[in-house]
Protein backbone atom coordinates (compact mmCIF):
# COMPACT_ATOMS: atom_id res chain seq x y z
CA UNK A 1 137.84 45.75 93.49
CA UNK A 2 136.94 41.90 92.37
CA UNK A 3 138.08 40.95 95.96
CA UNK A 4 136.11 43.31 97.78
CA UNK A 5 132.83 42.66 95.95
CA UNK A 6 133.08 39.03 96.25
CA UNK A 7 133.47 39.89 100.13
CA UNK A 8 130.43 42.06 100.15
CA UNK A 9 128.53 39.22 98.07
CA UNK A 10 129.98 36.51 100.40
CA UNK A 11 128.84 38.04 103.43
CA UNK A 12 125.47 38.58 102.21
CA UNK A 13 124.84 34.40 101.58
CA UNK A 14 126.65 34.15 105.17
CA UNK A 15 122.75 34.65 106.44
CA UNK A 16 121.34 32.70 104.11
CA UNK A 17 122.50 29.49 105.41
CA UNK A 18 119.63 27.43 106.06
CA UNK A 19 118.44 27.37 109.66
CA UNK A 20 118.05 23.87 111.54
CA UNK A 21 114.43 23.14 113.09
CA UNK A 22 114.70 21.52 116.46
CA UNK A 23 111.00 20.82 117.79
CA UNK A 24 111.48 17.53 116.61
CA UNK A 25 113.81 16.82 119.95
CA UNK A 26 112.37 16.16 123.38
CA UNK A 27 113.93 16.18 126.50
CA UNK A 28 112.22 13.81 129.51
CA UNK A 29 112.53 12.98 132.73
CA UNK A 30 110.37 10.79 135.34
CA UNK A 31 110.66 10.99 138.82
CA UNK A 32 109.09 8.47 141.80
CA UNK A 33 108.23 10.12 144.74
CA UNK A 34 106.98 7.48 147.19
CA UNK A 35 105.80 9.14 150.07
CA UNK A 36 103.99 12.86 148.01
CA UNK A 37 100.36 12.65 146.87
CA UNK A 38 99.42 14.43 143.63
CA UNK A 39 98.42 17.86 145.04
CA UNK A 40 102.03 18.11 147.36
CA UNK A 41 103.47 17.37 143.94
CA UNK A 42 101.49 19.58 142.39
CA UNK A 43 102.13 22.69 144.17
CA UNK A 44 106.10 21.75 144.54
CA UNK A 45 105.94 21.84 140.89
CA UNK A 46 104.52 24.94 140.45
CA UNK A 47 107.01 26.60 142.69
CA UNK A 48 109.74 25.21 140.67
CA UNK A 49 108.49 26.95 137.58
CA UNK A 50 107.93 29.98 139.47
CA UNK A 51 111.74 30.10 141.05
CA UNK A 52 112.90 28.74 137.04
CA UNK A 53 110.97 31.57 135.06
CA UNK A 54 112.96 34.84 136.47
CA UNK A 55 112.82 36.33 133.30
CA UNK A 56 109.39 38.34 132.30
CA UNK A 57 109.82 36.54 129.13
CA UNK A 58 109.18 33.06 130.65
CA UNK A 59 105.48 32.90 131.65
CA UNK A 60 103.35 29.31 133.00
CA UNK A 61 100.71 29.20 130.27
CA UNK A 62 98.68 26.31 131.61
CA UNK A 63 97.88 25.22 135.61
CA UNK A 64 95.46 22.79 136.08
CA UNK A 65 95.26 20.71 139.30
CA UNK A 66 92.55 18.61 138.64
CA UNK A 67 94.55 17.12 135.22
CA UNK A 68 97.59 17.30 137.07
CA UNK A 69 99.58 19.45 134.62
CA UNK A 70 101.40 22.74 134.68
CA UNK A 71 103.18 23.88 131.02
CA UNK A 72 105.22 27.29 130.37
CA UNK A 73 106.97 29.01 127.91
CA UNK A 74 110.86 29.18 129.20
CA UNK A 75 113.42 31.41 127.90
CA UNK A 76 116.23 29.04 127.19
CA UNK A 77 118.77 31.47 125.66
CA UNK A 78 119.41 35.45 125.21
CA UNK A 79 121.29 37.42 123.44
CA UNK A 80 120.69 40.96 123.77
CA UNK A 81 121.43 43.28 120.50
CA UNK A 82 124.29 45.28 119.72
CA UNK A 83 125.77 47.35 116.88
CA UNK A 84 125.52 45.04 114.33
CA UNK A 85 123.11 41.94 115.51
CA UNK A 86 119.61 41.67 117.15
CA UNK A 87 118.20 40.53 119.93
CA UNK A 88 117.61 36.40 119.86
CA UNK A 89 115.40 34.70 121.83
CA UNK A 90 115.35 31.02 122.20
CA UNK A 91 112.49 29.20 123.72
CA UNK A 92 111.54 25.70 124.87
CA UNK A 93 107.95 24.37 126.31
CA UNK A 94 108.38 23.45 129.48
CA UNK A 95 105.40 20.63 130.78
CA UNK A 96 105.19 18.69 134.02
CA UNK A 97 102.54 15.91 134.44
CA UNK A 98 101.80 14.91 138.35
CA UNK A 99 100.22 11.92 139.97
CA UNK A 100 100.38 10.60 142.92
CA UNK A 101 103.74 9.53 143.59
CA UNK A 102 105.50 10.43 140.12
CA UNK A 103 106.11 13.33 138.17
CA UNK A 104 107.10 13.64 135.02
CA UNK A 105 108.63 16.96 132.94
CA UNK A 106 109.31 17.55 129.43
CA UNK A 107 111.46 20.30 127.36
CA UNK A 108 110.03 20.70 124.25
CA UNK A 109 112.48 22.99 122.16
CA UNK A 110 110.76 25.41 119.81
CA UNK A 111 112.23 27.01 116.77
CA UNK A 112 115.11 27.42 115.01
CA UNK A 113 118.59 27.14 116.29
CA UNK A 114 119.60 30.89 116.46
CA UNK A 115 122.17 32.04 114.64
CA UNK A 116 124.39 35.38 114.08
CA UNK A 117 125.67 35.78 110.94
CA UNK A 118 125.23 32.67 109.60
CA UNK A 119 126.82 31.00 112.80
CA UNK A 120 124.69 29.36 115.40
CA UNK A 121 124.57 30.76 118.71
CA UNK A 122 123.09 28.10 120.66
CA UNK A 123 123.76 24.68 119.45
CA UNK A 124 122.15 21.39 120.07
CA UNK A 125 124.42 20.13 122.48
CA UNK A 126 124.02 23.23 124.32
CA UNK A 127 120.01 22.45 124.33
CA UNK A 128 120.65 19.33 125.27
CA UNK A 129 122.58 20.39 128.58
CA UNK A 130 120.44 23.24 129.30
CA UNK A 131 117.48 20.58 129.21
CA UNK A 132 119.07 18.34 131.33
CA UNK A 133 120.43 20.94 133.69
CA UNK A 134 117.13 21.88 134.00
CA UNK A 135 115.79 18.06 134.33
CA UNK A 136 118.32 17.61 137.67
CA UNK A 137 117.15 21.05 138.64
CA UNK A 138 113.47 20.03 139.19
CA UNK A 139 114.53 16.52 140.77
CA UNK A 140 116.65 17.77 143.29
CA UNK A 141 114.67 20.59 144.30
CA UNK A 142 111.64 17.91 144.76
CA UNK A 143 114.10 15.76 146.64
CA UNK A 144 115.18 18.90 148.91
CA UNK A 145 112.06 20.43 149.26
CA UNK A 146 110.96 22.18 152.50
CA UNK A 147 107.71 23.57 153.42
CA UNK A 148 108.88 25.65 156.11
């Protein structure tokens, strides 16, 4: 009986644990592109975010031409619920600054590392290569980029 409430009272400080804020950590990336005036890069930009955010949960927030900057809310990580856990979400701000002939994007992680009884579910290192992935994403499709 001593065992089994020392389970049940271990389990419940299992989701206690305290949770690790990450907004602190930014992810960047700058790109030259010689030969694309600010409105090419502009659009090719927003067409990247548009192709990125598949998910209905991922919106662009912010387009602005004239400024040069497009910024979205990007679902970095899902988990959908089951039996005995719910539904996490994990989000990073996604914001690309154009000019002529260089872009730059940031990931701006937002939140609390998710976790599942008391284990996280999406670490920093796996952050840290979604953000990248996502940084060699944009550059290649601005490197391969067809109009037609």
């Amino acid at each position: 009986m001593k065992k089994l409430l020392l389970l049940i009272i271990a389990i419940s400080f299992v989701g206690c644990a305290p949770l690790k804020m990450v907004t602190e950590i930014k992810y960047e990336g700058i790109i030259e592109m010689p030969d694309k005036s600010k409105t090419e890069l502009f659009g090719m930009s927003n067409e990247w975010m548009v192709k990125q955010f598949t998910d209905a949960r991922s919106v662009i927030q912010f387009s602005n031409l004239e400024i040069g900057t497009i910024s979205g809310k990007y679902l970095m990580y899902y988990s959908p619920p089951s039996q005995y856990t719910i539904e996490i979400n994990f989000y990073s701000i996604i914001t690309i600054h154009v000019k002529d002939y260089k872009v730059q994007i940031n990931i701006d992680p937002q939140g609390f590392l998710p976790r599942s009884w008391g284990v996280e579910v999406y670490s920093m290192e796996q952050i840290k290569n979604d953000a990248n992935r996502l940084i060699l994403s944009y550059e290649n499709y601005l490197e391969t980029y067809q109009k037609f």
